[in-house]
C-alpha atoms as a PDB file:
ATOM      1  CA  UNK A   1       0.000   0.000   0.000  1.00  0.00           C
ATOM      2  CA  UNK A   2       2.713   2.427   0.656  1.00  0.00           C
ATOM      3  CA  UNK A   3       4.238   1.957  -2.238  1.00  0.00           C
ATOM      4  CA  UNK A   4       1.404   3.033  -4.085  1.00  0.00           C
ATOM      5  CA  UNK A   5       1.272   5.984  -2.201  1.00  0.00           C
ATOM      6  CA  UNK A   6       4.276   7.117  -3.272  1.00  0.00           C
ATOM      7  CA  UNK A   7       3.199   6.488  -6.934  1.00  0.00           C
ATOM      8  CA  UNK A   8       1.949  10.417  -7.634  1.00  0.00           C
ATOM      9  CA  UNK A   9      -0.390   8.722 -10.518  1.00  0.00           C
ATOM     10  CA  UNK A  10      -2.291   6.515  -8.542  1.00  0.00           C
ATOM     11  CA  UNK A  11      -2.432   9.281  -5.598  1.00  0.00           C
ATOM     12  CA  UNK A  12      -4.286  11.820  -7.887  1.00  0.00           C
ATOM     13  CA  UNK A  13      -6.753   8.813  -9.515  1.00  0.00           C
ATOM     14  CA  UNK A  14      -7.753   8.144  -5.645  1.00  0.00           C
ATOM     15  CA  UNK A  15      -8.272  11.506  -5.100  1.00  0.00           C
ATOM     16  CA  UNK A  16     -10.411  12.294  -8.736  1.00  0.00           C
ATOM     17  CA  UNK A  17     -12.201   9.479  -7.693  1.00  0.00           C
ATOM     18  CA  UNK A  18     -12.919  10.051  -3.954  1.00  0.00           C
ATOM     19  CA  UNK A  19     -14.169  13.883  -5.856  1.00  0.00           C
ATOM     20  CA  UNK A  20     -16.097  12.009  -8.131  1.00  0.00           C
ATOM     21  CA  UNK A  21     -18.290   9.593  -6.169  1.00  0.00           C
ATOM     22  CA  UNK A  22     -18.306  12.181  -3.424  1.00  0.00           C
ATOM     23  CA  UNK A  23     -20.149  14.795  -5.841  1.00  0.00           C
ATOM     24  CA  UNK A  24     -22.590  11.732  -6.950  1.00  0.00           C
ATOM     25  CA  UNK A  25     -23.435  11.008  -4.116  1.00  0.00           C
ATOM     26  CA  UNK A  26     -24.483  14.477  -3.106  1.00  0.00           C
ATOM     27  CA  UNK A  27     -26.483  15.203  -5.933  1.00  0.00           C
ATOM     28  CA  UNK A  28     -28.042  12.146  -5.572  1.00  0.00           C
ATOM     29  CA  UNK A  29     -28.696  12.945  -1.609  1.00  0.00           C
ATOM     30  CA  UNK A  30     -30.042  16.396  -2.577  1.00  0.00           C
ATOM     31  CA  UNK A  31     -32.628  14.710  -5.312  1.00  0.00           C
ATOM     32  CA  UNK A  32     -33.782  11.999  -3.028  1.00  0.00           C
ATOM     33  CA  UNK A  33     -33.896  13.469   0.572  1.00  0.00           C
ATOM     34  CA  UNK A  34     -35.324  16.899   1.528  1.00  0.00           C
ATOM     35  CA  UNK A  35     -33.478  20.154   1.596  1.00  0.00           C
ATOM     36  CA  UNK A  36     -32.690  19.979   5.776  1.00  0.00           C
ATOM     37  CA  UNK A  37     -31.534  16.057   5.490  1.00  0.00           C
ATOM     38  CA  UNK A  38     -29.551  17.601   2.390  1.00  0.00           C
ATOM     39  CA  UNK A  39     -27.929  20.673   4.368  1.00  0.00           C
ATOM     40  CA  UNK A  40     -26.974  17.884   6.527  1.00  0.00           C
ATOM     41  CA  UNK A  41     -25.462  15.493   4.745  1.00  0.00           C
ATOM     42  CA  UNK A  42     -23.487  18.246   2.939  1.00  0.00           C
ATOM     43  CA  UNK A  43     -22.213  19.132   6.632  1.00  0.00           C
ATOM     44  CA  UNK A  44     -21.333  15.506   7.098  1.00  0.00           C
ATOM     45  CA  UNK A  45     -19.966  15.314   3.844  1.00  0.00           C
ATOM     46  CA  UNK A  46     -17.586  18.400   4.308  1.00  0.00           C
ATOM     47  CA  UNK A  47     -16.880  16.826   7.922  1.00  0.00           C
ATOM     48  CA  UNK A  48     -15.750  13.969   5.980  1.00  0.00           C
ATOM     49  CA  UNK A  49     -14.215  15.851   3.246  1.00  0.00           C
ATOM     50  CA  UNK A  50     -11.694  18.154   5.942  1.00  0.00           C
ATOM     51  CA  UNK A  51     -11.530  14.861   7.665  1.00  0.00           C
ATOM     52  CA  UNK A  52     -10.408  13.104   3.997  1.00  0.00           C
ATOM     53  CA  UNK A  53      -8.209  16.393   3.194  1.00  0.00           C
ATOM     54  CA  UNK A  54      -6.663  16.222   7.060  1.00  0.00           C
ATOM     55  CA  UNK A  55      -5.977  12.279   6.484  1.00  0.00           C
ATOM     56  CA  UNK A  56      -4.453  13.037   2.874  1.00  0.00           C
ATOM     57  CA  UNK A  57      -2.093  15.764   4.872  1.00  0.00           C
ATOM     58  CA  UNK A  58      -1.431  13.131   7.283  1.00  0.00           C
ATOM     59  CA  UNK A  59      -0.561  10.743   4.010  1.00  0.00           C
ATOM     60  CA  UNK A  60       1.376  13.050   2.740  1.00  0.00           C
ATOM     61  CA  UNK A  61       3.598  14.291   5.636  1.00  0.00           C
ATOM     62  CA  UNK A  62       4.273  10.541   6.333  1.00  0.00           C
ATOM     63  CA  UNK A  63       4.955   9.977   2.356  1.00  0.00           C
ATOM     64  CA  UNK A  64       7.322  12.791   2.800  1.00  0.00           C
ATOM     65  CA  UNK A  65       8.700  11.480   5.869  1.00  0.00           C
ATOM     66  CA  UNK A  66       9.032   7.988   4.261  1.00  0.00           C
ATOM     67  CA  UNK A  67      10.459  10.066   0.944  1.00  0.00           C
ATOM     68  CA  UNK A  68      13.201  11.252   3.647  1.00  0.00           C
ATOM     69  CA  UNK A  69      13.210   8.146   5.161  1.00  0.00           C
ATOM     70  CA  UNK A  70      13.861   6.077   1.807  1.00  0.00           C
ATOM     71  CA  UNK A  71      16.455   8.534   0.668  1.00  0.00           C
ATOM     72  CA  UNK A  72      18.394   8.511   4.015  1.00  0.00           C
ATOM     73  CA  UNK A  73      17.856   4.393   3.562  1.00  0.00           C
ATOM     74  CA  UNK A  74      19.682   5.100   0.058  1.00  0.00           C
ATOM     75  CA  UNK A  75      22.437   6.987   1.376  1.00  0.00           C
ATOM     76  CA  UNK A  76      22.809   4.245   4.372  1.00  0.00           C
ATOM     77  CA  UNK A  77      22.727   1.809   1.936  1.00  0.00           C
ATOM     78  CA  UNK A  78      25.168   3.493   0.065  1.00  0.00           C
ATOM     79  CA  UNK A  79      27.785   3.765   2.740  1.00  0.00           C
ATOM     80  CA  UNK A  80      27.097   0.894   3.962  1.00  0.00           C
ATOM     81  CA  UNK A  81      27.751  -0.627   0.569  1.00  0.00           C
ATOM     82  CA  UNK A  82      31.164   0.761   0.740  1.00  0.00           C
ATOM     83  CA  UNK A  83      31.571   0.071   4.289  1.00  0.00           C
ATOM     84  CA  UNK A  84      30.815  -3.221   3.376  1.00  0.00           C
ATOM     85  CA  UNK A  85      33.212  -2.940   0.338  1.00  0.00           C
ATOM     86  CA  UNK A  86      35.686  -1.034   2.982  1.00  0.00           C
ATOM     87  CA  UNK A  87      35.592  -4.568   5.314  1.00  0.00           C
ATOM     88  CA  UNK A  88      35.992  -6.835   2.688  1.00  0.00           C
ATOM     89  CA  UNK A  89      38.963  -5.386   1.792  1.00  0.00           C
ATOM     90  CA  UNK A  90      40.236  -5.513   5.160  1.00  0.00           C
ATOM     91  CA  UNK A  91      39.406  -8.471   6.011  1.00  0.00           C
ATOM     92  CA  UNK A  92      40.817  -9.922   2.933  1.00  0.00           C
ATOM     93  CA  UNK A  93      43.623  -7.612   4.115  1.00  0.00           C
ATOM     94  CA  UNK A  94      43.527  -9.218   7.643  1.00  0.00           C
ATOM     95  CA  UNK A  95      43.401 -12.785   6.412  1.00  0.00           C
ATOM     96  CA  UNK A  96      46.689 -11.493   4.226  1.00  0.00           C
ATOM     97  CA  UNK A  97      48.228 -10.315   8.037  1.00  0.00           C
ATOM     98  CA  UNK A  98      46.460 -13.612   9.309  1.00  0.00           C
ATOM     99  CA  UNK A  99      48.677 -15.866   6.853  1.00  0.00           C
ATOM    100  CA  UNK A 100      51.845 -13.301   7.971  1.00  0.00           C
ATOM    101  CA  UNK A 101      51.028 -12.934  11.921  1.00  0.00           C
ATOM    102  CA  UNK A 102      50.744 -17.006  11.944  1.00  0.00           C
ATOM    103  CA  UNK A 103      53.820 -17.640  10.394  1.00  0.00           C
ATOM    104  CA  UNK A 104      54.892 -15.035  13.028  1.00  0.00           C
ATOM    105  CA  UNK A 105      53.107 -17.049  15.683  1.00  0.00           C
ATOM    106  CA  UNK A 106      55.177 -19.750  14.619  1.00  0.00           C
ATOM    107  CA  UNK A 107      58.078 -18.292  14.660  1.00  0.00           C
ATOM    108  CA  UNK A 108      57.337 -16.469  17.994  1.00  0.00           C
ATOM    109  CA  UNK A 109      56.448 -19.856  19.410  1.00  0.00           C
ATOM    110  CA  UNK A 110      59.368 -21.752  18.379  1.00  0.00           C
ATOM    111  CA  UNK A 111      61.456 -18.636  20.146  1.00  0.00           C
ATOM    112  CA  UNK A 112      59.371 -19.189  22.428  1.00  0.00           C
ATOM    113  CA  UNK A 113      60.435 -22.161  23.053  1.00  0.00           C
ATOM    114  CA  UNK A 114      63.689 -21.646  23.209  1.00  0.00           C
ATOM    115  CA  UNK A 115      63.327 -18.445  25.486  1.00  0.00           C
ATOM    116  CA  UNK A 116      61.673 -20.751  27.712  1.00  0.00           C
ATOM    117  CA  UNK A 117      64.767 -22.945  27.634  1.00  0.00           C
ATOM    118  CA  UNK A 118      67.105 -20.103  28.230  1.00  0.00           C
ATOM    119  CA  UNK A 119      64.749 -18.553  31.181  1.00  0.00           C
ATOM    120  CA  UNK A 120      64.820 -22.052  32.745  1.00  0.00           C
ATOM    121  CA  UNK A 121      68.745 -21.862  32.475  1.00  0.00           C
ATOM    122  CA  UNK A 122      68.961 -18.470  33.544  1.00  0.00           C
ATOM    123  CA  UNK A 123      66.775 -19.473  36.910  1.00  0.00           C
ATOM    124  CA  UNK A 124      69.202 -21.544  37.917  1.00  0.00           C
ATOM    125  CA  UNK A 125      71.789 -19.862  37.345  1.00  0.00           C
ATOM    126  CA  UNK A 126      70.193 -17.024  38.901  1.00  0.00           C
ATOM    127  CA  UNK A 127      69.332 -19.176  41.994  1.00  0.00           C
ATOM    128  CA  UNK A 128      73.016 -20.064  41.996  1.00  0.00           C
ATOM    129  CA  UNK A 129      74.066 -16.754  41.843  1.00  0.00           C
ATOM    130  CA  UNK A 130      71.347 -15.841  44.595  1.00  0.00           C
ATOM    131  CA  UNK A 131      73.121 -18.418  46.841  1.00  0.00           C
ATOM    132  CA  UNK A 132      76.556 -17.250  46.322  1.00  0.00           C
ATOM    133  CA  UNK A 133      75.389 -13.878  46.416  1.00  0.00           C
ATOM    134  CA  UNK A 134      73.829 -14.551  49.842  1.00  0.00           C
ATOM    135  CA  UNK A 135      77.460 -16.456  50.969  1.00  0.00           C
ATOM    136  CA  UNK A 136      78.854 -13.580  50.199  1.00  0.00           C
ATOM    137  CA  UNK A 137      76.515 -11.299  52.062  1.00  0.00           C
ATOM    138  CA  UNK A 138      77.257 -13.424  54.858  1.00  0.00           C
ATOM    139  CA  UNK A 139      80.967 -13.013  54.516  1.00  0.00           C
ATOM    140  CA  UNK A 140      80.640  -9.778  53.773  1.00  0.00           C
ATOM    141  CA  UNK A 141      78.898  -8.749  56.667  1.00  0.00           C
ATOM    142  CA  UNK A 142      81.132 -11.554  59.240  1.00  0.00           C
ATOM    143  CA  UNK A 143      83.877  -9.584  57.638  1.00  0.00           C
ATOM    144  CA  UNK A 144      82.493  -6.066  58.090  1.00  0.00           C
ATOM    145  CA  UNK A 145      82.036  -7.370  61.738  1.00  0.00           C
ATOM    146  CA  UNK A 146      85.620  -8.748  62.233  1.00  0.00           C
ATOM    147  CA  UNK A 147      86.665  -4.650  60.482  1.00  0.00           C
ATOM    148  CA  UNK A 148      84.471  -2.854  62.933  1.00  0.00           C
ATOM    149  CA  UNK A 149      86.378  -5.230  65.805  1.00  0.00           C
ATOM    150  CA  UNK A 150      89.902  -4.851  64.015  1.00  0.00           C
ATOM    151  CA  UNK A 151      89.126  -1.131  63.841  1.00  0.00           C
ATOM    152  CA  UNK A 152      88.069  -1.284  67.733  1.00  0.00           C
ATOM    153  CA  UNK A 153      90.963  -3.142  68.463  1.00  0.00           C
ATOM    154  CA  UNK A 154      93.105  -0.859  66.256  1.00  0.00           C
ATOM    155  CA  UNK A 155      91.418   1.763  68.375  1.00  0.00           C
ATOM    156  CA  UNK A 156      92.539   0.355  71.554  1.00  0.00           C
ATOM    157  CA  UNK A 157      96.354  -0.205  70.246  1.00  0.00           C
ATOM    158  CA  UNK A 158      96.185   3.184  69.382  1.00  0.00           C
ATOM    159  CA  UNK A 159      95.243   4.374  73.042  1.00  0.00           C
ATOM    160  CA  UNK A 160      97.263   1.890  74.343  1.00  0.00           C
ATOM    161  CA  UNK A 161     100.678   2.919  72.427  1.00  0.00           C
ATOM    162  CA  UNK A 162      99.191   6.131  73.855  1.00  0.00           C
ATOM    163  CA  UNK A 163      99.368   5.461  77.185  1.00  0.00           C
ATOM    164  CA  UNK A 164     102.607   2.912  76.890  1.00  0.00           C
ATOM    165  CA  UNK A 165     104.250   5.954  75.220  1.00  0.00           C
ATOM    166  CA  UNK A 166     103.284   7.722  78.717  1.00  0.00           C
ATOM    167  CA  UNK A 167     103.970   5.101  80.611  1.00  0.00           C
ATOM    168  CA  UNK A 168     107.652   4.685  78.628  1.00  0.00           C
ATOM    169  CA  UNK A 169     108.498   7.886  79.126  1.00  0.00           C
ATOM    170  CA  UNK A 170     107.159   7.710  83.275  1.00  0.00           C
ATOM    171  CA  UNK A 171     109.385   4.440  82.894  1.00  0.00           C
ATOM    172  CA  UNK A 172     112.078   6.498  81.223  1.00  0.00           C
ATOM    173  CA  UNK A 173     112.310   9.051  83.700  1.00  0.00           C
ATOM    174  CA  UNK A 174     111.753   6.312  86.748  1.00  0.00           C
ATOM    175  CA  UNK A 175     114.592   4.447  85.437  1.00  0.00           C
ATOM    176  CA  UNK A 176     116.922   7.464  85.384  1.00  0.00           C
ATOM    177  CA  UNK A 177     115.648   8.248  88.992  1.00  0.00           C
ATOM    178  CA  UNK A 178     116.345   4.609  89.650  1.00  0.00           C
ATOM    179  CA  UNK A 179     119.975   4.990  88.402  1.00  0.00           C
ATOM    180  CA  UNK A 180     120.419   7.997  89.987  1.00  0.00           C
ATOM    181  CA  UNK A 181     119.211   6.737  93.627  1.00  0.00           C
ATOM    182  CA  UNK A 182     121.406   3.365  92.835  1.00  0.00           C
ATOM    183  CA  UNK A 183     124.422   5.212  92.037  1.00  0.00           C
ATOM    184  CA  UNK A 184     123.700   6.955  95.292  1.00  0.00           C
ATOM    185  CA  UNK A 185     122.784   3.824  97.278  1.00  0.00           C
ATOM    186  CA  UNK A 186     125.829   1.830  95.892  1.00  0.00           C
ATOM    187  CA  UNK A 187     128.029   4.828  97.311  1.00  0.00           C
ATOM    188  CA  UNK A 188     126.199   5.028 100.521  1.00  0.00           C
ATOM    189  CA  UNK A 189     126.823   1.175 100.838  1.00  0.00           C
ATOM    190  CA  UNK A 190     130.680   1.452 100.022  1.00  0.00           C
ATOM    191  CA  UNK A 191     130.914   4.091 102.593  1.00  0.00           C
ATOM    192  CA  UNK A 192     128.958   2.318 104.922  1.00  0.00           C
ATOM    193  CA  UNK A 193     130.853  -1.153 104.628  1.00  0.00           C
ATOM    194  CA  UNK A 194     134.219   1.018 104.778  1.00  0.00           C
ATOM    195  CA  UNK A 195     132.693   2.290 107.852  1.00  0.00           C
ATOM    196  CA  UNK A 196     131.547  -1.256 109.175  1.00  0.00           C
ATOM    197  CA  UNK A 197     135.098  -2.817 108.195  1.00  0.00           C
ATOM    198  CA  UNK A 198     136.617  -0.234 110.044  1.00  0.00           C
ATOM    199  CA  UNK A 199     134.710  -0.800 112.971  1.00  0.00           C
ATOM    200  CA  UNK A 200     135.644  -4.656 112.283  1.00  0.00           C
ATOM    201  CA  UNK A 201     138.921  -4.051 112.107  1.00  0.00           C
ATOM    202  CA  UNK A 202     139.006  -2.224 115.204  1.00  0.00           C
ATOM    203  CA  UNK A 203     137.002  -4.881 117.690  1.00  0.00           C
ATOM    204  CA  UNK A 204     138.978  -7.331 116.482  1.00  0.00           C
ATOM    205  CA  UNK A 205     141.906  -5.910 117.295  1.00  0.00           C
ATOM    206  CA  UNK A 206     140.595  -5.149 120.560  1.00  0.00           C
ATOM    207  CA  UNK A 207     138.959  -7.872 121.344  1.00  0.00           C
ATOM    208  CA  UNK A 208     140.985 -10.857 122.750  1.00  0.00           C
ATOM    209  CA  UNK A 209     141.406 -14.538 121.235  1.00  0.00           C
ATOM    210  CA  UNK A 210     138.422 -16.747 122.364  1.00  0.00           C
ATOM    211  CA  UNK A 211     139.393 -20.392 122.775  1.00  0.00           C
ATOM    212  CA  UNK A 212     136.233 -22.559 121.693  1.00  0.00           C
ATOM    213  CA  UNK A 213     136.373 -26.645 122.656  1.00  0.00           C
ATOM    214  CA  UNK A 214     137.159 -29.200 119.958  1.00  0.00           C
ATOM    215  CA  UNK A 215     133.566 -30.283 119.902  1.00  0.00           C
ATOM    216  CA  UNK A 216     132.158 -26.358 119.562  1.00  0.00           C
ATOM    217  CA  UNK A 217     134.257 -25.580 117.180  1.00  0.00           C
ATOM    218  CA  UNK A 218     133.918 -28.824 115.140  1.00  0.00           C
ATOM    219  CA  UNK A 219     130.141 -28.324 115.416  1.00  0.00           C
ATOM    220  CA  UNK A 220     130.587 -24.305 114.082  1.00  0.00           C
ATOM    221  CA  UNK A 221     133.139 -25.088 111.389  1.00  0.00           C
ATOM    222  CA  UNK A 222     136.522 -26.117 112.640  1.00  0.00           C
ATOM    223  CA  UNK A 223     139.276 -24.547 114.541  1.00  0.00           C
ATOM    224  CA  UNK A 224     139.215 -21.225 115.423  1.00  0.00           C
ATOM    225  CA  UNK A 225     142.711 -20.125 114.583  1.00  0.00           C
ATOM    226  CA  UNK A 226     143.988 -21.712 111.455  1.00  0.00           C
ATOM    227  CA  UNK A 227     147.097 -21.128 110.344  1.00  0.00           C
ATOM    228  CA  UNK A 228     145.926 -19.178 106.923  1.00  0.00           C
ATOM    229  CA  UNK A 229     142.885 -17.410 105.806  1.00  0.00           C
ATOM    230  CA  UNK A 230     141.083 -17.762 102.295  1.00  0.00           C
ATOM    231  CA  UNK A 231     139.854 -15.248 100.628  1.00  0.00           C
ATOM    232  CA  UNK A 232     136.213 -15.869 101.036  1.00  0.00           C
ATOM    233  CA  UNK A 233     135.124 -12.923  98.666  1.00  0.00           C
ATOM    234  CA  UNK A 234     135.373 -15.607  95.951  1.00  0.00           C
ATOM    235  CA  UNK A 235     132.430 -17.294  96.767  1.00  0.00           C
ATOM    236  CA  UNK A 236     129.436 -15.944  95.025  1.00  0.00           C
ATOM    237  CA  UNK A 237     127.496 -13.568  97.882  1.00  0.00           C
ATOM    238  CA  UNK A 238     130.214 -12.982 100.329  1.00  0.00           C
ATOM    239  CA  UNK A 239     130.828  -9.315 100.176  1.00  0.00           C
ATOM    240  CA  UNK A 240     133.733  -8.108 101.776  1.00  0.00           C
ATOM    241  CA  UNK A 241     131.926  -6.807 104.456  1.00  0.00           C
ATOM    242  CA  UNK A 242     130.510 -10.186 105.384  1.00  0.00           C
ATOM    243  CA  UNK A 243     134.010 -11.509 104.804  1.00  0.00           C
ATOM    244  CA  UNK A 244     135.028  -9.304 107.392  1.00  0.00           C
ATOM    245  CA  UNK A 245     132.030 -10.710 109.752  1.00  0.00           C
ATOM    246  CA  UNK A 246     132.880 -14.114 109.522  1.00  0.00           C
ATOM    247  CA  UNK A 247     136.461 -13.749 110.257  1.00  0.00           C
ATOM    248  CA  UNK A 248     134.676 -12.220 113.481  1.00  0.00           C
ATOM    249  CA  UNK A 249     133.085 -14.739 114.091  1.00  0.00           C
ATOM    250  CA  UNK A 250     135.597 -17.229 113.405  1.00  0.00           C
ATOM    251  CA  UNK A 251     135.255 -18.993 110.128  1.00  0.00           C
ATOM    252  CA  UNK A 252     138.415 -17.883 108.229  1.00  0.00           C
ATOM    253  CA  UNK A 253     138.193 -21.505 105.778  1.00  0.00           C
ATOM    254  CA  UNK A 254     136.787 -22.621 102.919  1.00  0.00           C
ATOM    255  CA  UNK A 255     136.795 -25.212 104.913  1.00  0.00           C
ATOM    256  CA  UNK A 256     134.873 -24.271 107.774  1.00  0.00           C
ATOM    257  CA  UNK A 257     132.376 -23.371 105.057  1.00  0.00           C
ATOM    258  CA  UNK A 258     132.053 -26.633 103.415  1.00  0.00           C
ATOM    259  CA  UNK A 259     131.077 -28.305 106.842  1.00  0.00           C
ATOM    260  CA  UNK A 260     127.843 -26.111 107.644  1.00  0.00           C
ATOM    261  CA  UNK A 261     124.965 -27.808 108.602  1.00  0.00           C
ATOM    262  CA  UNK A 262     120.726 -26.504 108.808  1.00  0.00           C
ATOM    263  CA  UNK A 263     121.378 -25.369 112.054  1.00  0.00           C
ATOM    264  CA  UNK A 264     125.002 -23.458 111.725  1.00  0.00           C
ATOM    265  CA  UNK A 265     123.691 -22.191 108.292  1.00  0.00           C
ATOM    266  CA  UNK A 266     120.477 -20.353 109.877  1.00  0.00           C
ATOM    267  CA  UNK A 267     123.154 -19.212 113.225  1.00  0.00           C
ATOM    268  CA  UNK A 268     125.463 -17.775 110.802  1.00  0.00           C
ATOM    269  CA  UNK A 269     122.731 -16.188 108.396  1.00  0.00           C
ATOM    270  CA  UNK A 270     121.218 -14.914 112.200  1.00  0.00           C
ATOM    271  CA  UNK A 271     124.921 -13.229 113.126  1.00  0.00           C
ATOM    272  CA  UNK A 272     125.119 -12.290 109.400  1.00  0.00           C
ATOM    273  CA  UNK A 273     122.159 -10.498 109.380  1.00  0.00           C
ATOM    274  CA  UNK A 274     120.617 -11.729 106.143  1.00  0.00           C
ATOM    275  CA  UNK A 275     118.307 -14.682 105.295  1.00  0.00           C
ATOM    276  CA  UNK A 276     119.327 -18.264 105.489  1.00  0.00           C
ATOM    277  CA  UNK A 277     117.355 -18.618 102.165  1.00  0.00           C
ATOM    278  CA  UNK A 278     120.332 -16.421 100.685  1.00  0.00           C
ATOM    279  CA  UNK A 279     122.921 -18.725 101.748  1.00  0.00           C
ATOM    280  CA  UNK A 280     120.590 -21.530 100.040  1.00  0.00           C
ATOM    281  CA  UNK A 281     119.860 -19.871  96.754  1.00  0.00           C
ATOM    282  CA  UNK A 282     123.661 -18.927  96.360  1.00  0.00           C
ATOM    283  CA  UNK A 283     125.134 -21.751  97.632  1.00  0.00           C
ATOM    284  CA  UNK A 284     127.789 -21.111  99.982  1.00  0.00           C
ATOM    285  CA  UNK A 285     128.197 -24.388 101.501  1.00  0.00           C
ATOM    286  CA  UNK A 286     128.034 -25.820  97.429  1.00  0.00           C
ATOM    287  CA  UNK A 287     130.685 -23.461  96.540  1.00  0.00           C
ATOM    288  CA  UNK A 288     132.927 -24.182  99.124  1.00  0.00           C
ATOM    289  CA  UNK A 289     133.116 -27.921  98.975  1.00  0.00           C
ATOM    290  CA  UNK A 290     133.755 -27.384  94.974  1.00  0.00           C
ATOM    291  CA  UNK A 291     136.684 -24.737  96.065  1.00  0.00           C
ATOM    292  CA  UNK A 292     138.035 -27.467  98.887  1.00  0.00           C
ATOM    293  CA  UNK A 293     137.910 -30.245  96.594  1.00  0.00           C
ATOM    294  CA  UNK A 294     140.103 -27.840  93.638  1.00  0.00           C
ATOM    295  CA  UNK A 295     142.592 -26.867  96.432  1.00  0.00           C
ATOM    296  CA  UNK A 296     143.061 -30.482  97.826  1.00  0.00           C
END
């Protein structure tokens, strides 16, 4: 039906003939019925007549909106056509880049592949490396530890050649004191054992000859005036001050020496003055047997 709408011919034959029969019939109305029924059915019939020419506007506004319609269609169509045209193209286009991106795919896969291989190798060797590189943190950081101790213990040396450097030069200047006091305490003692000797010298010229009984003096070292006197200076510890004291008291011998008991060893170390542990540690009684036995 709409397509015969559009068809201007058959639009204008409708419309001759809806002008046609619609004038027939009114004449024919106005012959047959009265003049009132007539004025009436005109009315009705120019009711239906704005009513035919308001639906024939209607037709024609939506035949000119199906016109548009159609020709927009057309020009759709049209692009459509060589949108259509445009997509075969690319897609033969794409099947082209298909064929070339497979044999890419193929080639990616096979590298693929072989990445795969080399990413498997490079794991392990980057969990090897991991491990040594953790060794080596370790041993890195025992030996930062064992620095920071060297460099506390280098610390320490440092203060300590500090204060030995102090304590040298207090040592220094002690042992020059020392020196100095021993110089003056080895000449005190000279002077003092001149003095003593002297003072020897001079009770035993003053004092007279005691007589001791052969057991006494056999028990204290022999008799008590020999014919000679050794020089006991050579054995290690006499001094000739104690010389001097034990031709006092009566031992003038080697001899005499060699025969010393505990008990005469602590008497004479008593009447000496010093400790028996001297005689002991240097020997005296030692030295004197080895001197008797050379002389003999």
């Amino acid at each position: 039906m709409d397509d015969f709408m559009q068809d201007p011919v058959f639009y204008w034959l409708v419309w001759g003939v809806f002008t046609v029969a619609g004038i027939i019939i009114g004449w024919s109305l106005r012959a047959a019925l009265p003049e009132r029924n007539v004025r009436n059915t005109l009315e009705r019939t120019e009711q239906e007549k704005n009513t035919l020419a308001r639906l024939y506007t209607h037709l024609k506004h939506q035949h000119e909106l199906r016109e548009a319609d159609f020709k927009k269609v057309t020009l759709e169509l049209g692009t459509m056509r060589q949108q259509f045209a445009q997509i075969e193209s690319d897609q033969s286009r794409r099947q082209t880049q298909d064929q070339s991106l497979a044999l890419r795919a193929e080639r990616a896969e096979a590298n693929a592949a072989q990445y795969a291989q080399k990413v498997a190798a490079l794991e392990l060797l980057t969990q090897h490396l991991n491990t040594q590189n953790d060794a080596l943190t370790a041993e890195l950081n025992k030996m930062q530890e064992e620095l920071e101790a060297w460099q506390q213990i280098y610390q320490d040396f440092q203060r300590m050649q500090q204060k030995m450097a102090s304590v040298e030069q207090a040592a220094s200047n002690l042992e020059s004191e020392r020196a100095r006091l021993h110089r003056e305490l080895e000449i005190a003692r000279i002077e003092i054992e001149n003095l003593q000797l002297e003072q020897l010298q001079v009770q035993h010229k003053a004092q007279p000859a005691r007589k001791q009984s052969g057991a006494q003096a056999d028990r204290k070292g022999g008799p008590a005036a020999p014919e000679h006197k050794d020089d006991l200076k050579i054995i290690n510890g006499i001094t000739p001050f104690s010389e001097q004291q034990l031709y006092v008291l009566g031992i003038y011998t080697f001899e005499q020496i060699s025969k010393w008991d505990d008990q005469a060893i602590v008497a004479f170390a008593k009447a000496l003055n010093i400790s028996p542990g001297k005689i002991y540690q240097e020997d005296w009684v030692g030295q004197a047997r080895h001197l008797v036995a050379s002389n003999g």
